[in-house]
Protein backbone atom coordinates (compact mmCIF):
# COMPACT_ATOMS: atom_id res chain seq x y z
CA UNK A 1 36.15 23.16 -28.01
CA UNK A 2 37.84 25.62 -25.89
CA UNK A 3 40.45 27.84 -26.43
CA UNK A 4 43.22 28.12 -23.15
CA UNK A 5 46.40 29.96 -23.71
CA UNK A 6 49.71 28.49 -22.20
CA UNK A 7 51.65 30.09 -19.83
CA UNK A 8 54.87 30.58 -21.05
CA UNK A 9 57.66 29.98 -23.10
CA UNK A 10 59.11 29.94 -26.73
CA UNK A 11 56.75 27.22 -27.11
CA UNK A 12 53.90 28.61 -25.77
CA UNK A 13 51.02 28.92 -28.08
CA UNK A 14 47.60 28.67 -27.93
CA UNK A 15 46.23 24.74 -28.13
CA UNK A 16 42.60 23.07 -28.27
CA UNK A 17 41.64 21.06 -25.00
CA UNK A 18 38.79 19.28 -24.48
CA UNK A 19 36.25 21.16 -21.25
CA UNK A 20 36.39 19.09 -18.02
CA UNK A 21 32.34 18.40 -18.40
CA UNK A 22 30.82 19.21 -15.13
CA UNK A 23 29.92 16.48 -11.91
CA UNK A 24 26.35 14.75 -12.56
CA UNK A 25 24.22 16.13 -9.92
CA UNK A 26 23.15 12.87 -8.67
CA UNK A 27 26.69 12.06 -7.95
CA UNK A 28 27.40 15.84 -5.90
CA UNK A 29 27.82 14.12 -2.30
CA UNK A 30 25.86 16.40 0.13
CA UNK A 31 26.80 16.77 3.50
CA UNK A 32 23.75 15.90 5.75
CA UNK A 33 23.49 18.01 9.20
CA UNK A 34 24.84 14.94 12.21
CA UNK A 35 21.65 16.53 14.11
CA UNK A 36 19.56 15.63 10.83
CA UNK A 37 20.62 12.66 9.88
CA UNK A 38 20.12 11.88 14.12
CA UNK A 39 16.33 12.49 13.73
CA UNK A 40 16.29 10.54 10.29
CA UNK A 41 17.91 7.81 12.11
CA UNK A 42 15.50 8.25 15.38
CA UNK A 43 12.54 7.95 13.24
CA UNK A 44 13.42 4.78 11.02
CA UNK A 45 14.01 3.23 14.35
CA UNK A 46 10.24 4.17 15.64
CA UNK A 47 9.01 2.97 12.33
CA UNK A 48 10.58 -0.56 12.98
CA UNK A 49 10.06 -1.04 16.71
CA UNK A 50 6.54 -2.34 16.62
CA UNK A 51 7.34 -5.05 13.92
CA UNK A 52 10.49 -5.87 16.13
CA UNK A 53 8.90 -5.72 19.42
CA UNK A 54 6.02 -8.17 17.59
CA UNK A 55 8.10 -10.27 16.41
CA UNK A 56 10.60 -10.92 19.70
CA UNK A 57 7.16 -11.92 21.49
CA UNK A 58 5.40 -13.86 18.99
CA UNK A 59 8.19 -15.74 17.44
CA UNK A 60 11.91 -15.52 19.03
CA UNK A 61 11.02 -15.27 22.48
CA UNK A 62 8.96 -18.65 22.20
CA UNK A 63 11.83 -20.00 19.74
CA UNK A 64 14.58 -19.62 21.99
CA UNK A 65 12.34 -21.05 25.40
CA UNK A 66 11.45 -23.74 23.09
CA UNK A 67 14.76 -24.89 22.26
CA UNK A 68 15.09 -24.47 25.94
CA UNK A 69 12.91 -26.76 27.00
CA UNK A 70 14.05 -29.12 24.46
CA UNK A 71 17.04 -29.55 26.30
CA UNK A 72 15.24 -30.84 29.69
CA UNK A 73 13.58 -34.18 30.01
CA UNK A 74 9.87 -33.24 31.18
CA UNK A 75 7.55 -35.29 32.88
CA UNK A 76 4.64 -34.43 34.22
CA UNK A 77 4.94 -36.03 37.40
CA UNK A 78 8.96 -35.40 37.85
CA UNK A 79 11.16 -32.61 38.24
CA UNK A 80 12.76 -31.44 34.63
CA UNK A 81 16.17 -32.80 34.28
CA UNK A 82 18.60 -31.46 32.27
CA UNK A 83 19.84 -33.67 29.27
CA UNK A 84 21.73 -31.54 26.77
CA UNK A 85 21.13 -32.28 23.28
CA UNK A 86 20.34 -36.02 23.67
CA UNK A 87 17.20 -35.29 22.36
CA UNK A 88 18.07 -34.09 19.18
CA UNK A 89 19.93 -37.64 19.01
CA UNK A 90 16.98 -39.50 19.59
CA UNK A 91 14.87 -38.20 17.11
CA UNK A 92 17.54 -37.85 14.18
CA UNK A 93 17.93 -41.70 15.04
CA UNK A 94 14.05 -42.53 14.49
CA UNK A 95 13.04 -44.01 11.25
CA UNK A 96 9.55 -42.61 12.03
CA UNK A 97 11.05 -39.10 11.56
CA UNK A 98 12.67 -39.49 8.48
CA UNK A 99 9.97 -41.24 7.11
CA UNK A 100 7.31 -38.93 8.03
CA UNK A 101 9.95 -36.22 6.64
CA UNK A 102 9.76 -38.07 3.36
CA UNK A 103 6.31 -38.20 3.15
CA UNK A 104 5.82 -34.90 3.83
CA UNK A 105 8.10 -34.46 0.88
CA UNK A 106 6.06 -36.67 -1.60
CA UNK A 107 2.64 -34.83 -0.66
CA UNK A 108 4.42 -31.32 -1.18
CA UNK A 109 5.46 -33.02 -4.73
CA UNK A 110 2.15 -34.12 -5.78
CA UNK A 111 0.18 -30.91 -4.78
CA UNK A 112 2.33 -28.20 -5.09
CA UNK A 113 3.50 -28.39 -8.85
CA UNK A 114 -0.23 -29.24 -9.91
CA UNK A 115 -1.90 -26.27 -8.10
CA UNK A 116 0.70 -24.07 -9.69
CA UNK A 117 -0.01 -25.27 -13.34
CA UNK A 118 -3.91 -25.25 -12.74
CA UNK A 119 -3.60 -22.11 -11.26
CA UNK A 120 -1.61 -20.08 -14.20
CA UNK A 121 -4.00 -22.04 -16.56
CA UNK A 122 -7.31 -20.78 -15.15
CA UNK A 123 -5.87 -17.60 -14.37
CA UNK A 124 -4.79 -17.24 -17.96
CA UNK A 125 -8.41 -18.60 -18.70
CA UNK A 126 -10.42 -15.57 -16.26
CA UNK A 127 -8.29 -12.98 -17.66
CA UNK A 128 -9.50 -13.58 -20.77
CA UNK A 129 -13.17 -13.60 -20.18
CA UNK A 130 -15.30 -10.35 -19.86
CA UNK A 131 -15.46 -8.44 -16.48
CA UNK A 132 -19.07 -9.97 -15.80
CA UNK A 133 -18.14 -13.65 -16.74
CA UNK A 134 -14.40 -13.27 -14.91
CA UNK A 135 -15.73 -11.93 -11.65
CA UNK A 136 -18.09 -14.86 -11.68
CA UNK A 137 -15.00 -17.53 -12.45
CA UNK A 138 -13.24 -15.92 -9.60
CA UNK A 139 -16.07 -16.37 -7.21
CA UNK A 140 -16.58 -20.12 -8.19
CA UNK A 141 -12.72 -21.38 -8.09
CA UNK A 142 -12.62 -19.54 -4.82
CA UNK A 143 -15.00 -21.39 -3.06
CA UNK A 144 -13.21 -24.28 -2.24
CA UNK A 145 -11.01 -22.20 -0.47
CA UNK A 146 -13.50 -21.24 2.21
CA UNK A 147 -14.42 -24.79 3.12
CA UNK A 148 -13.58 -26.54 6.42
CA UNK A 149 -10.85 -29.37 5.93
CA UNK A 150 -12.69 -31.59 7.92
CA UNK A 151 -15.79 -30.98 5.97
CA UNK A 152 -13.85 -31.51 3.18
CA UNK A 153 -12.36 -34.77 4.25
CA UNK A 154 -15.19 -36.51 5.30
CA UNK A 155 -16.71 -35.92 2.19
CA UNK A 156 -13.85 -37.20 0.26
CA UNK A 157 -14.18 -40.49 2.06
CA UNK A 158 -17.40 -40.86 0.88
CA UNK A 159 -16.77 -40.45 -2.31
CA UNK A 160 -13.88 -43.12 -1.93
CA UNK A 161 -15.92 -45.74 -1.01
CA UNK A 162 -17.06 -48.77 -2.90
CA UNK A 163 -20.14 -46.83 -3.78
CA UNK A 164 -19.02 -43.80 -4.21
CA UNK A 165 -18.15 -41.34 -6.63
CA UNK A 166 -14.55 -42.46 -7.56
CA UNK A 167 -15.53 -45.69 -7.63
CA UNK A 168 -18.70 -45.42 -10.14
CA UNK A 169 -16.40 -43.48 -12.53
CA UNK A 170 -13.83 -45.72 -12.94
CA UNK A 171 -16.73 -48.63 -13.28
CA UNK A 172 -18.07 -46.61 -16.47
CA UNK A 173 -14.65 -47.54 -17.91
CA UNK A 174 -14.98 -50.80 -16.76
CA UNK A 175 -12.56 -50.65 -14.12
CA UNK A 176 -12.62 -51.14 -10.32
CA UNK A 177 -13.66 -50.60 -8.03
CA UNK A 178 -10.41 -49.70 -5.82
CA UNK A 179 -10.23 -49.19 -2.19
CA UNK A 180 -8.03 -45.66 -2.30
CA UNK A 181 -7.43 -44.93 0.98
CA UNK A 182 -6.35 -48.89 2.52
CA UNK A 183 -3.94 -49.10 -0.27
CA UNK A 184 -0.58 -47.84 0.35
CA UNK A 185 0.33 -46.78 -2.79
CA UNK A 186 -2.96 -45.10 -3.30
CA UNK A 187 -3.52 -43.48 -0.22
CA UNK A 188 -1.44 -40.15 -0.27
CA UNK A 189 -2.59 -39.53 -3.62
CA UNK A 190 -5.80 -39.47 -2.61
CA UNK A 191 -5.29 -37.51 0.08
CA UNK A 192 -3.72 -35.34 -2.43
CA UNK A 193 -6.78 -34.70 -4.75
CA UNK A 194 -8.71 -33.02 -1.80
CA UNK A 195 -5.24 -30.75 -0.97
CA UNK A 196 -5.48 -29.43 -4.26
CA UNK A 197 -8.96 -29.10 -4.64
CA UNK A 198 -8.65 -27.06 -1.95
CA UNK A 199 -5.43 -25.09 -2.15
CA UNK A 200 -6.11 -23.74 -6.06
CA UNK A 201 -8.66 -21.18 -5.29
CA UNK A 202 -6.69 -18.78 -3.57
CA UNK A 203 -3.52 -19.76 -5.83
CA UNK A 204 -5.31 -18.45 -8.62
CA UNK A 205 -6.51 -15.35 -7.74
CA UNK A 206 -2.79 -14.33 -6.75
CA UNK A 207 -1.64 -15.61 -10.25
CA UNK A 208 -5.11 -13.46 -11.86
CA UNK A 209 -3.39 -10.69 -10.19
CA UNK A 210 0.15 -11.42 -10.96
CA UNK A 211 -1.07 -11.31 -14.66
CA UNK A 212 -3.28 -8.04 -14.63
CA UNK A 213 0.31 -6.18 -13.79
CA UNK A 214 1.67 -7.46 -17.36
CA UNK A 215 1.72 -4.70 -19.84
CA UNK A 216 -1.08 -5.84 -22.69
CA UNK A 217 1.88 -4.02 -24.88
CA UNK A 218 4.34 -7.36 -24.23
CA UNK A 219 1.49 -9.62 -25.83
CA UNK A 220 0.42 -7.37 -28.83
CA UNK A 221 4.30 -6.98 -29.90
CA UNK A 222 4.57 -10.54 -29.10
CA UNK A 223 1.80 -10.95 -31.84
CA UNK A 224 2.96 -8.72 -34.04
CA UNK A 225 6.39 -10.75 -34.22
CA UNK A 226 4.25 -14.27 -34.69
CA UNK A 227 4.82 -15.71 -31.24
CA UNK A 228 2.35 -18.32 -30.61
CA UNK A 229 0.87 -19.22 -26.74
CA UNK A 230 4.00 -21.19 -25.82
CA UNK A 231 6.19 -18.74 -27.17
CA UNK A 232 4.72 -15.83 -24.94
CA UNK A 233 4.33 -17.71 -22.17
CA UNK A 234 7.86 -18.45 -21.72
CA UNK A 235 9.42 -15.33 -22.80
CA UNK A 236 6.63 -13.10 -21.27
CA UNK A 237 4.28 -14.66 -18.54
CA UNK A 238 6.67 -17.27 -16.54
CA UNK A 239 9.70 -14.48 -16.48
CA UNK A 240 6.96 -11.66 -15.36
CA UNK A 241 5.72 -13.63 -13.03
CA UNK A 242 9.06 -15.12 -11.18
CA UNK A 243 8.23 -13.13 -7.91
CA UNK A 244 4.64 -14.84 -8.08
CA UNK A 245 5.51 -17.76 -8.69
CA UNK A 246 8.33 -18.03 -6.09
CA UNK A 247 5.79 -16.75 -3.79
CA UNK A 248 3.03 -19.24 -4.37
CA UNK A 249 5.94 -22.21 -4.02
CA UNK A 250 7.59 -21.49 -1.05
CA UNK A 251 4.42 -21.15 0.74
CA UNK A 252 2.50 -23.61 -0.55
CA UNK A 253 5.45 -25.99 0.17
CA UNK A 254 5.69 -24.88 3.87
CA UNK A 255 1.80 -25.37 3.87
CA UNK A 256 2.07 -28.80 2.05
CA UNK A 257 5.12 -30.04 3.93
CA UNK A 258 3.19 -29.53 7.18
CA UNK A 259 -0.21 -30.75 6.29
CA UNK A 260 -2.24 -32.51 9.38
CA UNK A 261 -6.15 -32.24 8.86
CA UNK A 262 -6.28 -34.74 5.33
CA UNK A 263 -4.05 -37.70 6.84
CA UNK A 264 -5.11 -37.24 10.34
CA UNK A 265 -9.24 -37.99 9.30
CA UNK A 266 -9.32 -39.62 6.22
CA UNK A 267 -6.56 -42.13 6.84
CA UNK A 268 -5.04 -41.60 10.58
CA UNK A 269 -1.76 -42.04 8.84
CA UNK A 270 -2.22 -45.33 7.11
CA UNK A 271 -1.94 -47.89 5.69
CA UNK A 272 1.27 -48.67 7.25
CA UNK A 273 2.12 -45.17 8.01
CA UNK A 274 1.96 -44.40 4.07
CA UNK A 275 0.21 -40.74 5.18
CA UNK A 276 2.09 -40.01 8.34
CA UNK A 277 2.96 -36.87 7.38
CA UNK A 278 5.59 -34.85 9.53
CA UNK A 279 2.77 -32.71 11.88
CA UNK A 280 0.77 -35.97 12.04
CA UNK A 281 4.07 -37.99 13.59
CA UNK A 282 4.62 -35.44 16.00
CA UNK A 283 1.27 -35.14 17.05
CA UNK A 284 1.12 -38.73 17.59
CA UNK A 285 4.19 -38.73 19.55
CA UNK A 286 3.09 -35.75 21.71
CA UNK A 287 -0.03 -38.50 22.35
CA UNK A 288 2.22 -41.11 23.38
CA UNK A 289 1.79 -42.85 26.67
CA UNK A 290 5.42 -43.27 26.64
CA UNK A 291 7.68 -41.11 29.61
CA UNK A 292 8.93 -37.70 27.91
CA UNK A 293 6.50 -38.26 25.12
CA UNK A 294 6.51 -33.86 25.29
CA UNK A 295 10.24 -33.61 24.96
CA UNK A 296 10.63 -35.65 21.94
CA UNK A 297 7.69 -34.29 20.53
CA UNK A 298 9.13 -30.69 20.98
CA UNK A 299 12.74 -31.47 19.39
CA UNK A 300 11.21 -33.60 16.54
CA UNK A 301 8.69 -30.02 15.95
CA UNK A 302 12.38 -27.91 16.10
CA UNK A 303 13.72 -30.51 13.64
CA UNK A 304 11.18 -29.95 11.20
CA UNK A 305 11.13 -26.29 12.02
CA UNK A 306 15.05 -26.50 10.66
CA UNK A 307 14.14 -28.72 7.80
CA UNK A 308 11.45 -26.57 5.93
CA UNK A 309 13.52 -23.53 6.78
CA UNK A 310 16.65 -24.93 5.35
CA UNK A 311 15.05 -25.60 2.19
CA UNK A 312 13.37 -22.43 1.93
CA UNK A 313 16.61 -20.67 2.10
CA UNK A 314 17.66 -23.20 -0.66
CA UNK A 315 14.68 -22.10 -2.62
CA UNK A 316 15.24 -18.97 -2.00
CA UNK A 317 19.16 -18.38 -3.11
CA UNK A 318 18.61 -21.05 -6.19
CA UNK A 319 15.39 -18.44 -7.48
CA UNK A 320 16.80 -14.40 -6.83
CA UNK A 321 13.61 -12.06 -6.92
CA UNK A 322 13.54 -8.86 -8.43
CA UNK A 323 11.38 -6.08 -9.77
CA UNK A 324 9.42 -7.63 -12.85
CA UNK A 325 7.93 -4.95 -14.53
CA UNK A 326 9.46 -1.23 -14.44
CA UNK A 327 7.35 1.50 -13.75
């Protein structure tokens, strides 16, 4: 306490007053040089030109002539004619769209949220091992990841074929055989087996190394307090891991959402259009022998382009990411 005397007066006397403690330092406001804080500001911008410059070539410039385009109706053997937006109605109107759109969906459903779980599983599973047995796991379940999808198809419909594989499992259980890839309610799941077979390799090693940044300290106080495997992975691992797992989603929806390869060789997009997926109807509709086959193609692309980014953003605002672990 300090001691101030007061100024004047019959009253005057001398009274206790708290010390006015000083600024924090971090909150002193420093006045930057304009010349300074110029070159500061010069040099950001040279940092950020090349990504801008990159990305007004390879992405806006051929957004915007796209949606250009999309606004002429092209022919080959005509002169462009301007249409507006009539496009855009044409394709919003097609039940192929939608449905393709919907399919799309389903796939992204079936092999998304089972990649995930199989990933944080075996990645749980490596991390566990010792360094000679994990660096072998991560070798084998990454594999898959470097085969061709066309390789990988064809032998999928092998081993969906009255004599194949599929088949003479289900016959040990006395069941079968079933023709997977004519039936419509069969067919996209199978198509699905192959996505994830071949989408989990590379989801896993990201999770491995999502779960190598977790403090070993979070488990062994977990422990200590007697929380079992369920109990740490939902208080520890799936909160840790939020910026991973957002991560792995978003893209492998986009991926999922827009899958061609699968559909387009193992089924062509049926039975009954059960696997025409979204890239597979516009690449048949690009095909077309129809007139302006290109310009509908092109608006229904920019349609789906919309679609997967809208629910991205959706993704993105319903799941915030932050920093996980401090330090």
């Amino acid at each position: 306490m300090a001691l101030v005397q007061q100024p004047a007066g019959p009253a005057a006397s001398t009274a206790a007053v708290p010390p006015v403690p000083p600024a924090p330092a971090g909150r002193r406001r420093r006045r930057v040089p304009a010349a300074r804080q110029g070159r500061e500001n010069l040099t950001a911008y040279l940092m950020i030109a090349p990504m801008v410059i990159l990305l007004s070539i390879f992405v806006a410039w051929p957004l915007a002539y796209s949606v250009y385009l999309s606004t002429f109706k092209i022919s080959f053997y005509q002169e462009p004619e301007f249409v507006g937006l009539d496009f855009y109605g044409y394709v919003l109107e097609s039940a192929g769209f939608w449905h393709s759109i919907v399919v799309g969906l389903y796939y992204a459903l079936l092999t998304v949220p089972t990649i995930m779980a199989l990933s944080l599983l075996l990645a749980t599973f490596i991390k566990s091992l010792s360094k000679r047995a994990a660096a072998f796991m991560k070798t084998t379940v990454y594999l898959p990841a470097v085969m061709s999808t066309v390789v990988t198809s064809v032998l999928f419909v092998f081993m969906y074929q009255d004599e194949g594989v599929a088949n003479w499992l289900l016959g040990l259980l006395s069941q079968g055989p079933v023709n997977w890839l004519n039936d419509p309610h069969l067919a996209l799941p199978a198509i699905a087996i192959p996505g994830i077979w071949l989408g989990f390799g590379i989801s896993t090693l990201i999770m491995l190394a999502g779960l190598l940044d977790i403090p070993d300290s979070y488990y062994e106080q977990a422990q200590i307090d007697g929380a079992g495997w369920f109990t740490q992975l939902r208080h520890i691992t799936i909160p840790l891991l939020k910026n991973v797992l957002l991560y792995l989603f978003v893209t492998g929806f986009t991926l999922a959402i827009q899958m061609l390869d699968l559909p387009l060789i193992m089924t062509g997009g049926g039975p009954v259009e059960a696997t025409n997926t979204p890239n597979l109807y516009i690449f048949d509709s690009f095909r077309d022998l129809t007139p302006y086959a290109t310009s509908f193609s092109l608006t229904a692309a920019l349609l789906l382009f919309a679609v997967i980014g809208a629910i991205s953003m959706v993704v993105f605002r319903l799941v915030r990411s932050d920093k996980a672990v401090d330090g």
